[in-house]
N, C-alpha and C. Protein backbone atom coordinates (compact mmCIF):
# COMPACT_ATOMS: atom_id res chain seq x y z
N UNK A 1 0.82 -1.19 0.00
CA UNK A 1 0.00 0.00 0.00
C UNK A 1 0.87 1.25 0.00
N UNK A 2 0.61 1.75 -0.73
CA UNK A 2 0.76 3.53 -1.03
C UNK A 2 0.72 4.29 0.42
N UNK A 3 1.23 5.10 0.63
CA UNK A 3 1.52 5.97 1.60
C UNK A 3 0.12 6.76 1.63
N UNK A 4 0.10 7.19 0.12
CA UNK A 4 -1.19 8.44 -0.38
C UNK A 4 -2.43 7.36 -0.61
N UNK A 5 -2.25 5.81 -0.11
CA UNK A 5 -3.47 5.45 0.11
C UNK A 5 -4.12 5.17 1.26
N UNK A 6 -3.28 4.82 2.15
CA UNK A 6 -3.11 4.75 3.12
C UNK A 6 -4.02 5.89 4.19
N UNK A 7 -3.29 6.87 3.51
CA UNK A 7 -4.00 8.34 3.99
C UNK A 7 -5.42 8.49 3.44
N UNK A 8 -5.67 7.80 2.63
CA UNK A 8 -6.71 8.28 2.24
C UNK A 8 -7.85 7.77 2.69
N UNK A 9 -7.68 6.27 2.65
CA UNK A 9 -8.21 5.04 3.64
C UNK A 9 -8.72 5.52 5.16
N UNK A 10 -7.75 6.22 5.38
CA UNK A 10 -7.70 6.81 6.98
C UNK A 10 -8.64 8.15 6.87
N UNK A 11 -8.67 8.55 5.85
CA UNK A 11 -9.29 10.40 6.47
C UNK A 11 -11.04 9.71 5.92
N UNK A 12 -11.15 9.05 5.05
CA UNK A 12 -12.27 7.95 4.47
C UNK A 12 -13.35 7.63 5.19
N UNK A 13 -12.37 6.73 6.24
CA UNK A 13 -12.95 6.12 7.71
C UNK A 13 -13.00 7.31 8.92
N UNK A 14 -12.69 7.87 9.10
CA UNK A 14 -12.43 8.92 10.14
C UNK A 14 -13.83 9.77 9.46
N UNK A 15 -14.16 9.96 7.86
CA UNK A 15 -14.84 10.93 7.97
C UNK A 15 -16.52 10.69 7.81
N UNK A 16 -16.23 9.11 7.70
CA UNK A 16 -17.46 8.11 8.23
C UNK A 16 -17.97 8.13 9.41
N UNK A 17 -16.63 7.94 10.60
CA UNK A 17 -16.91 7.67 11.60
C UNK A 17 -17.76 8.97 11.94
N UNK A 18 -17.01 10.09 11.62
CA UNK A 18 -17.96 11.52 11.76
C UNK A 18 -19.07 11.67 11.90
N UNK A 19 -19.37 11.10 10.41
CA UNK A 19 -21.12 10.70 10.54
C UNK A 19 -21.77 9.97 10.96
N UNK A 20 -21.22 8.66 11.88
CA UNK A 20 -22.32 7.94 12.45
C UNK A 20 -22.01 8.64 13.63
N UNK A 21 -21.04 9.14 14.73
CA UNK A 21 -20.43 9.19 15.56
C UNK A 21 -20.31 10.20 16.39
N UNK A 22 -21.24 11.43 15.86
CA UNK A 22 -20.84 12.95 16.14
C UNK A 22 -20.49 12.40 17.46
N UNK A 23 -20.73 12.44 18.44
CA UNK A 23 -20.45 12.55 19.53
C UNK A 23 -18.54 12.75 20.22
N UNK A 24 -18.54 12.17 18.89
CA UNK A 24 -16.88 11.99 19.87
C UNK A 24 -16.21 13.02 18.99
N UNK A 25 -16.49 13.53 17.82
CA UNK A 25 -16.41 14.82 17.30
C UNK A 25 -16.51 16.28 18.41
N UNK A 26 -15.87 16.86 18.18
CA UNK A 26 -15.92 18.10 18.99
C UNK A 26 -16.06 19.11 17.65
N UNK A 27 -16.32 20.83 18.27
CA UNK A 27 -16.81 22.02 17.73
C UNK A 27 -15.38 22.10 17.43
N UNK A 28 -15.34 22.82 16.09
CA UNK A 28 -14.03 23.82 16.03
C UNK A 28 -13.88 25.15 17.00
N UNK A 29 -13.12 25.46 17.37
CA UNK A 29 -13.07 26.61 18.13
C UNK A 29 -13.18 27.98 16.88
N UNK A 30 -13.58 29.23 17.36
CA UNK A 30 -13.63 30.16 16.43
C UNK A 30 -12.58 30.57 15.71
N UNK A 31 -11.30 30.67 17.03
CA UNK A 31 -9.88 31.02 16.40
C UNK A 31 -9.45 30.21 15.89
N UNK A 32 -9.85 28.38 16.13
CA UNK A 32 -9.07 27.69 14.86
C UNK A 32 -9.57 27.49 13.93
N UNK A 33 -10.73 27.70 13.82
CA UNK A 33 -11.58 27.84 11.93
C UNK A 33 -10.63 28.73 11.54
N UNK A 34 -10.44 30.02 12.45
CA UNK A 34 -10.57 31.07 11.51
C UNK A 34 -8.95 31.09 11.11
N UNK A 35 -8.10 30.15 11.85
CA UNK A 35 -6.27 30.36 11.89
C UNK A 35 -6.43 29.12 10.51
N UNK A 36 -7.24 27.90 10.88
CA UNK A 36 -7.09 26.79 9.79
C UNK A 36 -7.28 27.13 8.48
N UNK A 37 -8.48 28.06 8.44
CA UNK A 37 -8.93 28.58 6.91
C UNK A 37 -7.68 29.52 6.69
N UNK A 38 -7.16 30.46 7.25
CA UNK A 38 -6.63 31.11 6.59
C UNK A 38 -5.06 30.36 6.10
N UNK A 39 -4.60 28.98 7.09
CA UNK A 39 -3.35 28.25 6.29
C UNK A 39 -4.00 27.45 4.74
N UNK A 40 -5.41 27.35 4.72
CA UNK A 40 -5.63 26.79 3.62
C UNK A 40 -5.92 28.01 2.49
N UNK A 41 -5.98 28.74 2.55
CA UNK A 41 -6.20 29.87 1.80
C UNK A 41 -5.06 30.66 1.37
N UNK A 42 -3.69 30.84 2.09
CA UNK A 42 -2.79 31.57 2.02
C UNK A 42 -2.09 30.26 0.79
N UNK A 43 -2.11 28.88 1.22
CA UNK A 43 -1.68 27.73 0.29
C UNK A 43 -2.35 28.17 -1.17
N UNK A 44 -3.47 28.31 -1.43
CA UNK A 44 -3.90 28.44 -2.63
C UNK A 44 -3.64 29.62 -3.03
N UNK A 45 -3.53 30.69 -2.40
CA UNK A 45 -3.07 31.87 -2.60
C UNK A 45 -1.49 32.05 -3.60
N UNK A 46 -0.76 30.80 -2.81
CA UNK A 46 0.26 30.73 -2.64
C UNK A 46 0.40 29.46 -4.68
N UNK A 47 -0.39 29.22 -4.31
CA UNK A 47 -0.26 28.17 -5.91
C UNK A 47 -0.65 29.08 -6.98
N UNK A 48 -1.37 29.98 -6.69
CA UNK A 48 -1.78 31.22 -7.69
C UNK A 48 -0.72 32.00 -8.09
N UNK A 49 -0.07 32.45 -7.13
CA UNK A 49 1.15 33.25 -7.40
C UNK A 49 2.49 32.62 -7.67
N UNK A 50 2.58 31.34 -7.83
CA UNK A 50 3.87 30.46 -7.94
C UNK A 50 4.77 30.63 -6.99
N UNK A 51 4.12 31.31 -5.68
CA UNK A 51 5.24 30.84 -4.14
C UNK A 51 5.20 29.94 -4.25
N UNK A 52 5.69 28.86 -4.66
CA UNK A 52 5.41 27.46 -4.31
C UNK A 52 5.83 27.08 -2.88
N UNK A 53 7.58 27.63 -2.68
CA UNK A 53 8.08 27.71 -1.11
C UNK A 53 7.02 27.74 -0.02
N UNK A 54 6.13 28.89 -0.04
CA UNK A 54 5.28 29.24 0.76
C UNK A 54 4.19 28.14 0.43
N UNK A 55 3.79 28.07 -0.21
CA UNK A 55 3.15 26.73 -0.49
C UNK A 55 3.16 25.36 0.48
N UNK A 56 4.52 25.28 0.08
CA UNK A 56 4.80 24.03 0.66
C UNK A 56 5.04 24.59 2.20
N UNK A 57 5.51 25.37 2.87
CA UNK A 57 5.34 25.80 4.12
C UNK A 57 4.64 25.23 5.24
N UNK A 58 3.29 25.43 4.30
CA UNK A 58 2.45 25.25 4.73
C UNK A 58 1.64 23.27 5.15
N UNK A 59 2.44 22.62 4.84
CA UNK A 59 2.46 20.93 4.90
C UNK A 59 3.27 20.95 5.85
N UNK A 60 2.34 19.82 6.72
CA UNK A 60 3.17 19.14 7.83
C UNK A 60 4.36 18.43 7.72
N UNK A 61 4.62 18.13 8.92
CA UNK A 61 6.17 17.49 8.50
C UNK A 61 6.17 16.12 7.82
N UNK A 62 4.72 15.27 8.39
CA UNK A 62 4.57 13.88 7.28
C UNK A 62 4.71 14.16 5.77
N UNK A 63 4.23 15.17 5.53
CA UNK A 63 4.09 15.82 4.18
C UNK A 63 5.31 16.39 3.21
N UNK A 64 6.02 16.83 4.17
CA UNK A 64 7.45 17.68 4.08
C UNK A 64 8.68 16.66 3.62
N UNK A 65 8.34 15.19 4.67
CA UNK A 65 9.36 14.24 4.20
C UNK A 65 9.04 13.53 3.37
N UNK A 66 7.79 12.85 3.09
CA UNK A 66 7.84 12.54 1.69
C UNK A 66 7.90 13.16 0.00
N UNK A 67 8.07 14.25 0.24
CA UNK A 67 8.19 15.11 -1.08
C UNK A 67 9.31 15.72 -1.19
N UNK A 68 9.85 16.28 0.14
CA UNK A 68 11.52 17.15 0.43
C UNK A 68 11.94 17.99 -0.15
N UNK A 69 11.06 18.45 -1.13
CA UNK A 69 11.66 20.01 -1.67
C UNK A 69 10.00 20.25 -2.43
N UNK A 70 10.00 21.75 -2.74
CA UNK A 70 8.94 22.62 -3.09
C UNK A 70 8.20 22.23 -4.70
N UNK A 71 8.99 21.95 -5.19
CA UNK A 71 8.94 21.29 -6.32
C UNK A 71 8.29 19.89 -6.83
N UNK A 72 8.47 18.67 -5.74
CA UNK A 72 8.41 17.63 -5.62
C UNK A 72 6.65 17.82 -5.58
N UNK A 73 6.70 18.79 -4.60
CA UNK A 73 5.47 18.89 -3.75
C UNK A 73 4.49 19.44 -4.80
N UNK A 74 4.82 20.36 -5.60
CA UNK A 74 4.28 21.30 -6.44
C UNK A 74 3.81 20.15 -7.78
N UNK A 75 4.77 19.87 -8.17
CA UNK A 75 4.22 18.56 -9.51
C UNK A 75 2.77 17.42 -8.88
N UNK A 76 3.20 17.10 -7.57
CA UNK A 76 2.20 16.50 -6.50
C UNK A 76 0.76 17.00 -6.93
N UNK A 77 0.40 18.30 -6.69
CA UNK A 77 -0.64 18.81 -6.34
C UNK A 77 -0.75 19.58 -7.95
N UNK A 78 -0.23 19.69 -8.82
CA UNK A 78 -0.70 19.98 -10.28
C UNK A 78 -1.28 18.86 -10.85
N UNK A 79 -0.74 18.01 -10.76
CA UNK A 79 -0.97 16.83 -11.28
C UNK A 79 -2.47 15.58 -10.62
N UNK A 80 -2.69 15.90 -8.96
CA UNK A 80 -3.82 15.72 -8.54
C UNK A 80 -4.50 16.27 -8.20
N UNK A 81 -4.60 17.58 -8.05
CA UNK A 81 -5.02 18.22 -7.11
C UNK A 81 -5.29 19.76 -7.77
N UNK A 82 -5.23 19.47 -9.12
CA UNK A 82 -5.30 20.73 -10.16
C UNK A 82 -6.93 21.89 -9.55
N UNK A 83 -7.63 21.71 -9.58
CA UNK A 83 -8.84 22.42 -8.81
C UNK A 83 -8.82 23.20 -7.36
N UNK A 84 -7.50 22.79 -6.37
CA UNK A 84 -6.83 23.54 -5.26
C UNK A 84 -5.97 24.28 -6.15
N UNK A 85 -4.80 23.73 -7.21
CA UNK A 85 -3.90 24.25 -7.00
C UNK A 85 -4.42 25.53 -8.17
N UNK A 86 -5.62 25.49 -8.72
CA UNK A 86 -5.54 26.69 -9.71
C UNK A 86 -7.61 27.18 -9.41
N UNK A 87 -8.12 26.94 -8.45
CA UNK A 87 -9.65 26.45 -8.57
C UNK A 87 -10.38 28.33 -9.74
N UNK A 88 -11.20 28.19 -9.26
CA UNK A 88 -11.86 29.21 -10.38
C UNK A 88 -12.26 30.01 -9.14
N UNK A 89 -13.14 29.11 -8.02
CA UNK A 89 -14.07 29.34 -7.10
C UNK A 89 -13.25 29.05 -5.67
N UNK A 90 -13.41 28.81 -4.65
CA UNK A 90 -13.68 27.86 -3.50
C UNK A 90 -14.22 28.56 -2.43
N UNK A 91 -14.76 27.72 -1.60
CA UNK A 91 -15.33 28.11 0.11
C UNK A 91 -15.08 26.62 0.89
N UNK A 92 -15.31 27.21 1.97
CA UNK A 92 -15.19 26.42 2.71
C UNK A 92 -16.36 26.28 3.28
N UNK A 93 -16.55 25.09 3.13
CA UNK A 93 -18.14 24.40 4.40
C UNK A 93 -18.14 23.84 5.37
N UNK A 94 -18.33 22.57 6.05
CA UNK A 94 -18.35 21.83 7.13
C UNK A 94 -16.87 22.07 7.97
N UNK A 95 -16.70 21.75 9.18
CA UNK A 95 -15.34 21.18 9.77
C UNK A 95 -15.83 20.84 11.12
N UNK A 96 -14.66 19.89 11.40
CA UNK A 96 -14.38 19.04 12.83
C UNK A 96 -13.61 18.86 13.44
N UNK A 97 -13.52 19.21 15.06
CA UNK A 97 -12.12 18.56 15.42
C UNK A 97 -11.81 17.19 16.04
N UNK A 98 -11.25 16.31 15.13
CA UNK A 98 -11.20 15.12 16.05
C UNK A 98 -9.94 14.28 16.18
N UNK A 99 -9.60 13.76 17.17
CA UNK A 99 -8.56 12.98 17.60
C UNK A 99 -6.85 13.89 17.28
N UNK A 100 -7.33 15.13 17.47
CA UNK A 100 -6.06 16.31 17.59
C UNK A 100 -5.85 16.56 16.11
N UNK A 101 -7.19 16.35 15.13
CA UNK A 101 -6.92 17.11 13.53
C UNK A 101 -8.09 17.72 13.54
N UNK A 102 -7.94 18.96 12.33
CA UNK A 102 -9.04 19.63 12.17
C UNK A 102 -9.69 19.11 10.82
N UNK A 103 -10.65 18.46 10.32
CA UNK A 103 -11.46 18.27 9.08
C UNK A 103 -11.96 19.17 8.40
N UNK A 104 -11.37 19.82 7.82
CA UNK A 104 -12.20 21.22 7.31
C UNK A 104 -12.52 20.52 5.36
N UNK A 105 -13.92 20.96 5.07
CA UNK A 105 -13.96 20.83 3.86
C UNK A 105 -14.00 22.14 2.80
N UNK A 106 -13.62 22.01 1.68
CA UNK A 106 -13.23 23.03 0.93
C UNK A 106 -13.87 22.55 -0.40
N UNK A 107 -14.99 23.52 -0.97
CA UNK A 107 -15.62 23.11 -2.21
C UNK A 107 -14.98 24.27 -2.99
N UNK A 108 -14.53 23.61 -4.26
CA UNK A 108 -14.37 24.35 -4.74
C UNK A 108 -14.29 23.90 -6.53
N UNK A 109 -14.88 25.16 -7.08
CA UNK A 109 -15.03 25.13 -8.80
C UNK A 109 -13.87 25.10 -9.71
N UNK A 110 -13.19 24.33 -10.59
CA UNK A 110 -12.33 24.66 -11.37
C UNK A 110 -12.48 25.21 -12.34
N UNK A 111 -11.42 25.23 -13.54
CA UNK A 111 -11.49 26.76 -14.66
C UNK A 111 -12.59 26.19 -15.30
N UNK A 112 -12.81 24.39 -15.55
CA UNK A 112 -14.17 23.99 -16.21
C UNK A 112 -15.09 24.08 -15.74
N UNK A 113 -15.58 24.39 -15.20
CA UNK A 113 -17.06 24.96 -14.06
C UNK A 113 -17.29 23.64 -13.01
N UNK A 114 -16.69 22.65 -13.29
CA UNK A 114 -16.42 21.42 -12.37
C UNK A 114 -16.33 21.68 -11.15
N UNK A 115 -17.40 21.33 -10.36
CA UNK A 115 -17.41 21.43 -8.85
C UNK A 115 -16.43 20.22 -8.30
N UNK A 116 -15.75 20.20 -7.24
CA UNK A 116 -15.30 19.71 -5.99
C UNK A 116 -15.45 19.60 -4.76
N UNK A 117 -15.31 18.38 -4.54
CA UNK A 117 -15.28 18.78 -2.71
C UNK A 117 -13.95 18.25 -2.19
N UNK A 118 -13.06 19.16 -1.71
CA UNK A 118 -12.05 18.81 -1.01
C UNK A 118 -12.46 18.56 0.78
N UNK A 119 -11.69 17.83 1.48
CA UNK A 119 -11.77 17.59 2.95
C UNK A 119 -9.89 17.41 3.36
N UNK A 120 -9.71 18.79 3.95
CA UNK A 120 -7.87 19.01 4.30
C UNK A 120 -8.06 18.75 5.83
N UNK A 121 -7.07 17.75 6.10
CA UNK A 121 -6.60 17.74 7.83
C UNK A 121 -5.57 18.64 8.16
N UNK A 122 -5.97 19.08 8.92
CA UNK A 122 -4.77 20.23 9.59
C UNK A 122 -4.47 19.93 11.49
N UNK A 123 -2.93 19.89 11.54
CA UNK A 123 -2.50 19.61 12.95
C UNK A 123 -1.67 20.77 13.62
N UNK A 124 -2.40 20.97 15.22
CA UNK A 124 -1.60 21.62 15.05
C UNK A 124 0.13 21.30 15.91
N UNK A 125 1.05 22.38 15.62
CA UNK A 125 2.63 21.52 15.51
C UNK A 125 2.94 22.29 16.84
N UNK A 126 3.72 21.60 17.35
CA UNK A 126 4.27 22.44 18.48
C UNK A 126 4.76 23.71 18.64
N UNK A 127 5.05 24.35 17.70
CA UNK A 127 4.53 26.13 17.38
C UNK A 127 4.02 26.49 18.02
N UNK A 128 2.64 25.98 17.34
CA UNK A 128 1.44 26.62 17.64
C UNK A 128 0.55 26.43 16.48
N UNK A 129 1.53 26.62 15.64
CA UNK A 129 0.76 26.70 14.31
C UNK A 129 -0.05 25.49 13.33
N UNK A 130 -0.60 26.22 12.33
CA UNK A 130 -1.56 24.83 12.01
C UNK A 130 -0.75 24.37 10.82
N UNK A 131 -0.56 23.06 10.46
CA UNK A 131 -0.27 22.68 8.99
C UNK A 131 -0.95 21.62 8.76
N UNK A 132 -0.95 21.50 7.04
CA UNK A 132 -2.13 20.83 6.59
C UNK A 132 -1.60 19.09 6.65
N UNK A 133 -2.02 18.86 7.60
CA UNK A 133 -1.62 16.86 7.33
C UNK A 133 -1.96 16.02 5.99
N UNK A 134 -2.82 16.30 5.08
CA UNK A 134 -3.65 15.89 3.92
C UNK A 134 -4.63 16.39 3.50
N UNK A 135 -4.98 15.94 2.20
CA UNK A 135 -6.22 16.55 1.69
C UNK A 135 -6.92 15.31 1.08
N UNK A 136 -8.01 15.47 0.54
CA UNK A 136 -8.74 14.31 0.22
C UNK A 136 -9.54 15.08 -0.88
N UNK A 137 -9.79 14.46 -2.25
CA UNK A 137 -10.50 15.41 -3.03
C UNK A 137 -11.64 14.39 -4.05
N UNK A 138 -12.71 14.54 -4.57
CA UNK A 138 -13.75 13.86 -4.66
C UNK A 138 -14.57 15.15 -5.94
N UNK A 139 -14.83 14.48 -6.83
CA UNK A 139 -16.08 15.64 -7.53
C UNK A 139 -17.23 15.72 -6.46
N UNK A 140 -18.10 16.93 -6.71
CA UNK A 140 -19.02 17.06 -5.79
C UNK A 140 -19.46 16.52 -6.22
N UNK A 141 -20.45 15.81 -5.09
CA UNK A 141 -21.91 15.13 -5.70
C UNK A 141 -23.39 16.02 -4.43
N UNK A 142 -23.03 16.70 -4.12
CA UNK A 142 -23.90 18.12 -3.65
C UNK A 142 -23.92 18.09 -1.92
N UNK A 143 -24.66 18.17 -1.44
CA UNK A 143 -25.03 18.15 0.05
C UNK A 143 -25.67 17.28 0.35
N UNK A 144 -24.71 16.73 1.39
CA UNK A 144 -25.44 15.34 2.17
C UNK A 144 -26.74 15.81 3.14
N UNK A 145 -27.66 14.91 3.17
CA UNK A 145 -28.57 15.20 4.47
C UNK A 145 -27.94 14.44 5.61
């Protein structure tokens, strides 16, 4: 198994468990919506303008060692992840905090009018600060009840 399946398997189940499970889910706090959105926003910000550096900054350290330079990381996320790394649109909708990550989801439109739904984990590092542990990305298929 793949590392990037692995992860994916995991945020999959975790974001299942969500839904049968609220309970063991907790609220985001206000300041970490509002600190989490803005590391996911300054990232796309950051793919817009070809910081890529800053870009990558912004990935945790699981993230940091499997790719090891800005570049690595950058072909990564052109190549899957083309609708973050260039979207037309995005917002952010749902989030959660659970088991010391934040679940935040991120819909967002690409240059083909193609909706998405992204779901990014963010931890935070002994800083203080937040970085993004993974992302998970899916065409929309609209709003769950």
């Amino acid at each position: 198994m793949t590392f990037q399946f692995m992860k994916t398997a995991v945020t999959t189940i975790m974001l299942l468990f969500v839904v049968q499970f609220p309970a063991f889910a907790e609220d985001v706090s206000p300041t970490d919506q509002t600190e989490t959105q803005a590391v996911i926003s300054d990232q796309i910000s950051a793919f817009q303008s070809s910081e890529f550096d800053r870009a990558f900054s912004h990935a945790a350290p699981n993230i940091r060692s499997v790719f090891k330079t800005a570049d690595r990381f950058i072909s990564m996320v052109k190549g899957g992840y083309q609708p973050l790394f260039n979207p037309d649109f995005y917002s952010f909708g749902r989030n959660t905090f659970l088991y010391g990550e934040i679940y935040q989801e991120v819909l967002a439109t690409d240059q083909n009018g193609k909706q998405w739904q992204a779901v990014y984990t963010l931890k935070k590092q002994p800083d203080g600060s937040w970085k993004i542990t993974g992302v998970k990305m899916e065409p929309y298929k609209g709003a769950s009840t």
